[in-house]
C-alpha atoms as a PDB file:
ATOM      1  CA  UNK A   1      20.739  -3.810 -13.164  1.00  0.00           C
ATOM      2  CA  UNK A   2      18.594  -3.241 -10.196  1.00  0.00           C
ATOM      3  CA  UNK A   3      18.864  -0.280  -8.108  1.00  0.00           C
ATOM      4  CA  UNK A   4      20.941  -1.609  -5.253  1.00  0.00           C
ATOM      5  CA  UNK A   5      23.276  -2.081  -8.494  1.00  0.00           C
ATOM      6  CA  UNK A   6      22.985   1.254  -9.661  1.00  0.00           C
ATOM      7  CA  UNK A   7      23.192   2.708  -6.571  1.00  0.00           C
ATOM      8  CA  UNK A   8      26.797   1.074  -5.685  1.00  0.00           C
ATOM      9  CA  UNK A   9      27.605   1.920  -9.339  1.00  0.00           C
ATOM     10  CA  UNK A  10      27.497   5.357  -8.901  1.00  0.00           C
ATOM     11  CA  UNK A  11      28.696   5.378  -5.051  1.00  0.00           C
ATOM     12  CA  UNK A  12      32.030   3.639  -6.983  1.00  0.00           C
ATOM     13  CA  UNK A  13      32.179   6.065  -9.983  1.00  0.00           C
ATOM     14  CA  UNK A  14      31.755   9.045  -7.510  1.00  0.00           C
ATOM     15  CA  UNK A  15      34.160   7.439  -5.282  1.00  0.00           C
ATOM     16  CA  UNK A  16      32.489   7.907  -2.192  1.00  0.00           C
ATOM     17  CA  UNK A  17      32.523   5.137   0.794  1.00  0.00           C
ATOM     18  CA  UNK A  18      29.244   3.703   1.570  1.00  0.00           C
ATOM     19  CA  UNK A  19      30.032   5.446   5.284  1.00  0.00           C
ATOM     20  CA  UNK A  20      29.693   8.812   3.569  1.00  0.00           C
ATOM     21  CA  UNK A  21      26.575   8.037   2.091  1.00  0.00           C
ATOM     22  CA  UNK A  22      24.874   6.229   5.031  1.00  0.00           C
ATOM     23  CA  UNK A  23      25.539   9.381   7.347  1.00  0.00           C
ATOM     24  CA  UNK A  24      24.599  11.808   4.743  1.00  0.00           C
ATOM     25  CA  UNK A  25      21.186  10.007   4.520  1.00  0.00           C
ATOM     26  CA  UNK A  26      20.657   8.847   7.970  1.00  0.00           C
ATOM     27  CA  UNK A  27      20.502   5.196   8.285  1.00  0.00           C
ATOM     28  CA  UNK A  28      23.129   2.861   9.920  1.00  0.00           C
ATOM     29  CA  UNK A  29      25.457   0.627   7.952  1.00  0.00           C
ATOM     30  CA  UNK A  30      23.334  -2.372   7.862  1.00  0.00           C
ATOM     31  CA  UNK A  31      20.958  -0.655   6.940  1.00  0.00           C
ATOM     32  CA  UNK A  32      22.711   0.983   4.087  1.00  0.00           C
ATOM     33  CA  UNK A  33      23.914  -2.346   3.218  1.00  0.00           C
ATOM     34  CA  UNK A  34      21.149  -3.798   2.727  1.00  0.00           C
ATOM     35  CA  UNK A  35      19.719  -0.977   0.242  1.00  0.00           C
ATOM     36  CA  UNK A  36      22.903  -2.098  -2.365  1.00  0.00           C
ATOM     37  CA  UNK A  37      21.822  -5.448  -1.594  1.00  0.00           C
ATOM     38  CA  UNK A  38      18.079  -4.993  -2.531  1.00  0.00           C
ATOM     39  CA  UNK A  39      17.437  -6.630   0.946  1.00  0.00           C
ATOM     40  CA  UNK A  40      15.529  -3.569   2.561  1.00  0.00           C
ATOM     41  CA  UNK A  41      12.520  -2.066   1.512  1.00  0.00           C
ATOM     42  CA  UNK A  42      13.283   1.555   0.413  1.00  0.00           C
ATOM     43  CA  UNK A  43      10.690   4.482   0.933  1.00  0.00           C
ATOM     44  CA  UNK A  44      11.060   7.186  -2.345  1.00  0.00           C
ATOM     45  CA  UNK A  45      12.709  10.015   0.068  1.00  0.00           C
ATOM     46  CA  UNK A  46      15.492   7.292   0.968  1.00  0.00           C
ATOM     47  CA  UNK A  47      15.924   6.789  -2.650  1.00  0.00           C
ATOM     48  CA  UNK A  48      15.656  10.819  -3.344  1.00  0.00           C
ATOM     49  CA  UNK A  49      18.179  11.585  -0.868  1.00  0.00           C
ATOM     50  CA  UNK A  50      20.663   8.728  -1.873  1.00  0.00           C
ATOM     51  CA  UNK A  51      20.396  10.100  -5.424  1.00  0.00           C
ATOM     52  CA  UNK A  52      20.876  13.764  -3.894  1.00  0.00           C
ATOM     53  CA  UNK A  53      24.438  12.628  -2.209  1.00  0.00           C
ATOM     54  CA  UNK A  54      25.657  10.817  -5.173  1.00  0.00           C
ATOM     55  CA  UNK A  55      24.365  14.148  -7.327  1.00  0.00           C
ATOM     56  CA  UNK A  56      22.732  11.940  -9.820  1.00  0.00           C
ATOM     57  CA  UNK A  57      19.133  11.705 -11.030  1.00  0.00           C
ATOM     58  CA  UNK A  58      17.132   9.046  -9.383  1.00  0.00           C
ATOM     59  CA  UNK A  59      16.226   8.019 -12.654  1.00  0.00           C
ATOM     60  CA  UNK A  60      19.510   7.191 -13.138  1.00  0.00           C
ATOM     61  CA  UNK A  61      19.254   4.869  -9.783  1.00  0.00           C
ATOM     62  CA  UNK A  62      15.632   3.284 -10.461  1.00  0.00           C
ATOM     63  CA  UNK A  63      17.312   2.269 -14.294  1.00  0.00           C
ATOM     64  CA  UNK A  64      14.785  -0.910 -15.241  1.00  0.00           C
ATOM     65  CA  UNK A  65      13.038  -1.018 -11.818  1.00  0.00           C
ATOM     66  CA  UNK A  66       9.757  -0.037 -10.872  1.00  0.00           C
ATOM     67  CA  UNK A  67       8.863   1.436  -8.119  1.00  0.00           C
ATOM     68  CA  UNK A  68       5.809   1.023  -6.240  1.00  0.00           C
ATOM     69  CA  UNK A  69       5.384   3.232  -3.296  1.00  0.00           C
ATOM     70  CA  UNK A  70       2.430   2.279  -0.234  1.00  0.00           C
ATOM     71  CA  UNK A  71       2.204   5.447   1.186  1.00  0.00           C
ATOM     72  CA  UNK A  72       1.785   5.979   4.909  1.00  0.00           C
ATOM     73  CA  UNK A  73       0.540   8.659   7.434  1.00  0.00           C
ATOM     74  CA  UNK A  74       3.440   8.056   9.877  1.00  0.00           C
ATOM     75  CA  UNK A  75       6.009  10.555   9.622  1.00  0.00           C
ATOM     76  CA  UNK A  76       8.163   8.815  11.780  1.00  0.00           C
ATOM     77  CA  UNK A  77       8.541   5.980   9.546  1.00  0.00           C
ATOM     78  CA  UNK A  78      12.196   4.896   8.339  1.00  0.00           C
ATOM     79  CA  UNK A  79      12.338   2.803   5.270  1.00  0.00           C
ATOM     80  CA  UNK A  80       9.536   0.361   4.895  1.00  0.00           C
ATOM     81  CA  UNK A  81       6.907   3.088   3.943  1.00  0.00           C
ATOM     82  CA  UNK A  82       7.503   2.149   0.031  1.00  0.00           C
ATOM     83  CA  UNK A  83       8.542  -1.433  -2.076  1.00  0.00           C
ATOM     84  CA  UNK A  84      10.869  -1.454  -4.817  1.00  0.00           C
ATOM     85  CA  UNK A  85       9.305  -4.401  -7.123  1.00  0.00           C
ATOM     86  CA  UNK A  86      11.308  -5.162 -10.299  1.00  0.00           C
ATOM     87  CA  UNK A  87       9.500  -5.239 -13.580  1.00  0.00           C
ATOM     88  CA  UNK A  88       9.518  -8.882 -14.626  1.00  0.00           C
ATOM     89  CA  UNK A  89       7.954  -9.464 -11.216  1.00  0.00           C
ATOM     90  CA  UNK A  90       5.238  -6.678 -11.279  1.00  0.00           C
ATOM     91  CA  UNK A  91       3.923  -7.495 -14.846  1.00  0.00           C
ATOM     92  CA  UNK A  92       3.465 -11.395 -13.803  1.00  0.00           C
ATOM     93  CA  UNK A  93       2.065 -10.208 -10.876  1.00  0.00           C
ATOM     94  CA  UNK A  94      -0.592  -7.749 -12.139  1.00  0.00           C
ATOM     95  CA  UNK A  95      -1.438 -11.542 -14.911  1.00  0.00           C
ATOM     96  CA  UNK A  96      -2.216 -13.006 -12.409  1.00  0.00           C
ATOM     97  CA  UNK A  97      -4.453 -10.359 -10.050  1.00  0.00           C
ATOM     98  CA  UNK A  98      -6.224  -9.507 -13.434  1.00  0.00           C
ATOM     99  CA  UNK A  99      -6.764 -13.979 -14.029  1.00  0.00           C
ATOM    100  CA  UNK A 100      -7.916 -14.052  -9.905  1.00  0.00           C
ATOM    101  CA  UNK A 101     -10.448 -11.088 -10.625  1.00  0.00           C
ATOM    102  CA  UNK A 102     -12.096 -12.917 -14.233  1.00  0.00           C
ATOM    103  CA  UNK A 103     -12.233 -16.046 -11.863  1.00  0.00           C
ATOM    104  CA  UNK A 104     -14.005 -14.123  -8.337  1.00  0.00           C
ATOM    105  CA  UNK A 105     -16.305 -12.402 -11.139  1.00  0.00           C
ATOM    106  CA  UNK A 106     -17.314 -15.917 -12.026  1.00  0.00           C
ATOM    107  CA  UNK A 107     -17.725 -17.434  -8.978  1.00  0.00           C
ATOM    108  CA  UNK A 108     -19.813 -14.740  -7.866  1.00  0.00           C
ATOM    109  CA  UNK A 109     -22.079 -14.908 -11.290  1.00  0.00           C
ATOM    110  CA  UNK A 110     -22.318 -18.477 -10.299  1.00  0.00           C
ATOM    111  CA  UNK A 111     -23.372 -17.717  -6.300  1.00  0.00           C
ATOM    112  CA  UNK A 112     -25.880 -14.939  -7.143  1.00  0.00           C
ATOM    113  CA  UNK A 113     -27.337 -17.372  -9.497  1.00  0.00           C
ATOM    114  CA  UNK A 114     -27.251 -19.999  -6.717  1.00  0.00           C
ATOM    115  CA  UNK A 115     -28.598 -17.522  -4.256  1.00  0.00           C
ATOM    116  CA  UNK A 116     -31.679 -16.922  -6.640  1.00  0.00           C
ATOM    117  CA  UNK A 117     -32.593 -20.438  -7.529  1.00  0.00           C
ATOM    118  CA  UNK A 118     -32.335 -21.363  -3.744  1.00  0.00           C
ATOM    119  CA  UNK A 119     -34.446 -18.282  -2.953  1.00  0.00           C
ATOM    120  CA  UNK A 120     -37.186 -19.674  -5.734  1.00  0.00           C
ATOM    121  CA  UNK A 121     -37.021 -23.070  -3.910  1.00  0.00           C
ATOM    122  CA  UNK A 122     -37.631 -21.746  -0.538  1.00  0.00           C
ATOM    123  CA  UNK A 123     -40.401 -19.552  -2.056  1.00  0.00           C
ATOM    124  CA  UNK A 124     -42.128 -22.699  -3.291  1.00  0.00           C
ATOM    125  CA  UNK A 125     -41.470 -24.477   0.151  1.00  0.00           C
ATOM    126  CA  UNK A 126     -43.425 -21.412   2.320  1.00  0.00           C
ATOM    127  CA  UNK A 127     -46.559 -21.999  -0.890  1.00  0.00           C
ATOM    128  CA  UNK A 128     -47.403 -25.778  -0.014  1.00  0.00           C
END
């Protein structure tokens, strides 16, 4: 389950409406909507608070999800400060930053050694 899933989950065993949440948290319906549709890009004191109305830990909202949080100096932010990326999705992602990094080391290995046997040629040029 992702945590739109879990969040709905326990909005339904605590038998609130989603109204009663939205309000208690401050966003709008849509917005709210969104959030148990994993369609909106949840900051951690969204998440915090959601967990704090539906008096559950937010453990028990984040479940298999990881949560990756860009933080930001702008306190009037609303949502959007933070990304909820699921597992699955952050392992293949960090594969395939780790495979792009072996492959700019390379290219780079290559370049500097381009840059020096360019540098020997011109060197030789300026002698004759």
């Amino acid at each position: 389950m992702n945590i739109g899933d879990n969040i709905r989950k326990h909005r339904i065993e605590k038998d609130k409406k989603q109204q009663e949440i939205y309000e208690a948290i401050g966003v709008n319906q849509s917005t709210y909507s969104k959030i148990e549709n994993n369609k909106y890009k949840m900051d951690i004191e969204t998440l915090k608070n959601i967990a704090n109305v539906l008096e559950v830990d937010v453990t028990k909202l984040i479940g298999e999800d990881k949560i990756e949080i860009n933080h930001t100096n702008n306190d009037n932010s609303h949502g959007g400060s933070g990304i909820i990326v699921n597992n699955n999705h952050s392992e293949d992602l960090i594969l395939s930053l780790k495979e792009q990094i072996i492959l700019l080391t390379k290219i780079n290995s290559n370049l500097e050694q381009e840059n020096t046997t360019l540098k020997d040629q011109l060197k030789n040029l300026t002698k004759t």
